[in-house]
C-alpha atoms as a PDB file:
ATOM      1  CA  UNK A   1       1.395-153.985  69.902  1.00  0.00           C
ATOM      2  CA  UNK A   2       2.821-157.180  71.312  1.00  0.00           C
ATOM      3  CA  UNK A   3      -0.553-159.076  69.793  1.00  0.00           C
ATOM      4  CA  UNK A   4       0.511-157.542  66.505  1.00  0.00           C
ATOM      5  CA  UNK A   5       4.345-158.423  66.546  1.00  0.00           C
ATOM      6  CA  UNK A   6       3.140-162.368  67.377  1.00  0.00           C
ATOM      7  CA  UNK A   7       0.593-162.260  64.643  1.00  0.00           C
ATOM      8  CA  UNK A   8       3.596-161.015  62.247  1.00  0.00           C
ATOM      9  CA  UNK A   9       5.946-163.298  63.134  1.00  0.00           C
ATOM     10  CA  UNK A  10       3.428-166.462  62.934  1.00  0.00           C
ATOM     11  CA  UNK A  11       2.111-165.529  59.617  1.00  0.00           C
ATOM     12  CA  UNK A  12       6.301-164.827  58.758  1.00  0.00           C
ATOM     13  CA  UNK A  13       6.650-168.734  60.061  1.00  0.00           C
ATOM     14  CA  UNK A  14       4.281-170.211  58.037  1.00  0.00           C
ATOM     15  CA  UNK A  15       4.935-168.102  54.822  1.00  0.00           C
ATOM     16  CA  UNK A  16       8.855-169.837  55.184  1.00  0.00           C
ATOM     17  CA  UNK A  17       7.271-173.100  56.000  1.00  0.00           C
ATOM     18  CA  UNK A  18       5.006-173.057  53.168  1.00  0.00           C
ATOM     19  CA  UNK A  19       7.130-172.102  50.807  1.00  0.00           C
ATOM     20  CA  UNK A  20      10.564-174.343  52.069  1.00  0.00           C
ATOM     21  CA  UNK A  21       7.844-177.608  51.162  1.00  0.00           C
ATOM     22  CA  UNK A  22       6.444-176.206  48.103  1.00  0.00           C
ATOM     23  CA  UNK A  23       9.944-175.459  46.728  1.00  0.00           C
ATOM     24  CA  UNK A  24      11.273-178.703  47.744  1.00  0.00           C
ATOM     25  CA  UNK A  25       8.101-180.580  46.393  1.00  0.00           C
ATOM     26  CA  UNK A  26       8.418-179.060  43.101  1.00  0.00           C
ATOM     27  CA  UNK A  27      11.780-179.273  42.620  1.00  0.00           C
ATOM     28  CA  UNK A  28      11.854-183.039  42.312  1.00  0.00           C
ATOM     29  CA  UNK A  29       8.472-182.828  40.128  1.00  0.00           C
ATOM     30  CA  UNK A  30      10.774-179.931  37.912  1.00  0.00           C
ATOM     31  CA  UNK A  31      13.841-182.812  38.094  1.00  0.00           C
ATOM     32  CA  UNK A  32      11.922-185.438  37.101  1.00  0.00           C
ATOM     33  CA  UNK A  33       9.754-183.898  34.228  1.00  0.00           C
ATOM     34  CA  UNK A  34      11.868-181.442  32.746  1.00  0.00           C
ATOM     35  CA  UNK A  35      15.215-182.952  33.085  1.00  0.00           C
ATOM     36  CA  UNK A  36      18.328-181.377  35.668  1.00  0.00           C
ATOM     37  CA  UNK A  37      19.046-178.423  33.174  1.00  0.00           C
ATOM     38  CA  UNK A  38      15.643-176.568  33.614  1.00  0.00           C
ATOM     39  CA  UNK A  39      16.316-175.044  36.700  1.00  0.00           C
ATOM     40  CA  UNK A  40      19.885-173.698  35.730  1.00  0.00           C
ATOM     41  CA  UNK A  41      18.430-171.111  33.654  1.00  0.00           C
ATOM     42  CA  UNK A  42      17.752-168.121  34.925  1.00  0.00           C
ATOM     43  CA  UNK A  43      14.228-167.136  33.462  1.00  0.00           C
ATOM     44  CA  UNK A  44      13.099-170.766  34.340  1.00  0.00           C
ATOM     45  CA  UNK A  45      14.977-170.027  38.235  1.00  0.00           C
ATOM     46  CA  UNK A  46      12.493-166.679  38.347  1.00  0.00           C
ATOM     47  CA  UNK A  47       9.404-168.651  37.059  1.00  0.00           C
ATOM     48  CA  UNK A  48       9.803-171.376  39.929  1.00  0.00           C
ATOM     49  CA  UNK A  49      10.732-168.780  42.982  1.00  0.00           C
ATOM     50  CA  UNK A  50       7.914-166.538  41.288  1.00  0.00           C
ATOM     51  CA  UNK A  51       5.313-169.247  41.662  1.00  0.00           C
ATOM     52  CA  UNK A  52       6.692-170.542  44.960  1.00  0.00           C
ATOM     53  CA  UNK A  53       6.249-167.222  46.252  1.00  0.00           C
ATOM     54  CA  UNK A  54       2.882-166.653  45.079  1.00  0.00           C
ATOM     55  CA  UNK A  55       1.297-170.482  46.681  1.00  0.00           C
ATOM     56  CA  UNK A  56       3.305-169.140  49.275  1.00  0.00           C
ATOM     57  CA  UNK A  57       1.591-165.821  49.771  1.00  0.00           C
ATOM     58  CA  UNK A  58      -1.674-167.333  48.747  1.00  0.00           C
ATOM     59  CA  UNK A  59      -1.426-169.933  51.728  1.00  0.00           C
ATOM     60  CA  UNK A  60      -0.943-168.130  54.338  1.00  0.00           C
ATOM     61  CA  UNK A  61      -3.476-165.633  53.779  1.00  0.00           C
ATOM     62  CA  UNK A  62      -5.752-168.863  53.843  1.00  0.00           C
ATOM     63  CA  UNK A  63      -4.601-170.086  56.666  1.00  0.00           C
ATOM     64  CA  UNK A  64      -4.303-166.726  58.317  1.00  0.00           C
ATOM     65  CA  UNK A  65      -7.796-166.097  57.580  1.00  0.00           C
ATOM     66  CA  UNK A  66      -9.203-169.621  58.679  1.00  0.00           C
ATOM     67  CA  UNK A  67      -7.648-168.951  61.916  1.00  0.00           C
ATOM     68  CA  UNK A  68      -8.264-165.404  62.819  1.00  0.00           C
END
């Protein structure tokens, strides 16, 4: 169980990792294309934590995988 909990908590790392760059990497793409106002709506706010989430997910299963 204690191989388990490590496993958990280094995929949990690198999901939060992933996603903290991604998130900050588009944001300035989002700022510079679309213009400061995109992000304050709120359908545009669920489409950019919505895809952040899913590179996020997406990533780690990759490198979860590579390394197992």
């Amino acid at each position: 169980m204690e191989k388990m909990s490590g496993v958990i908590a280094i995929a949990l790392v690198t999901f939060l990792v992933i996603n903290f760059l991604y998130s900050k990497v588009l944001r300035v793409y989002v700022k510079k294309e679309f213009g400061k106002k995109w992000l304050t709506i709120w359908g545009n706010k669920v489409y950019f934590w919505q895809s952040s989430i899913f590179v996020s997910s997406a990533g780690t299963f990759l490198i979860m995988y590579f390394f197992k």
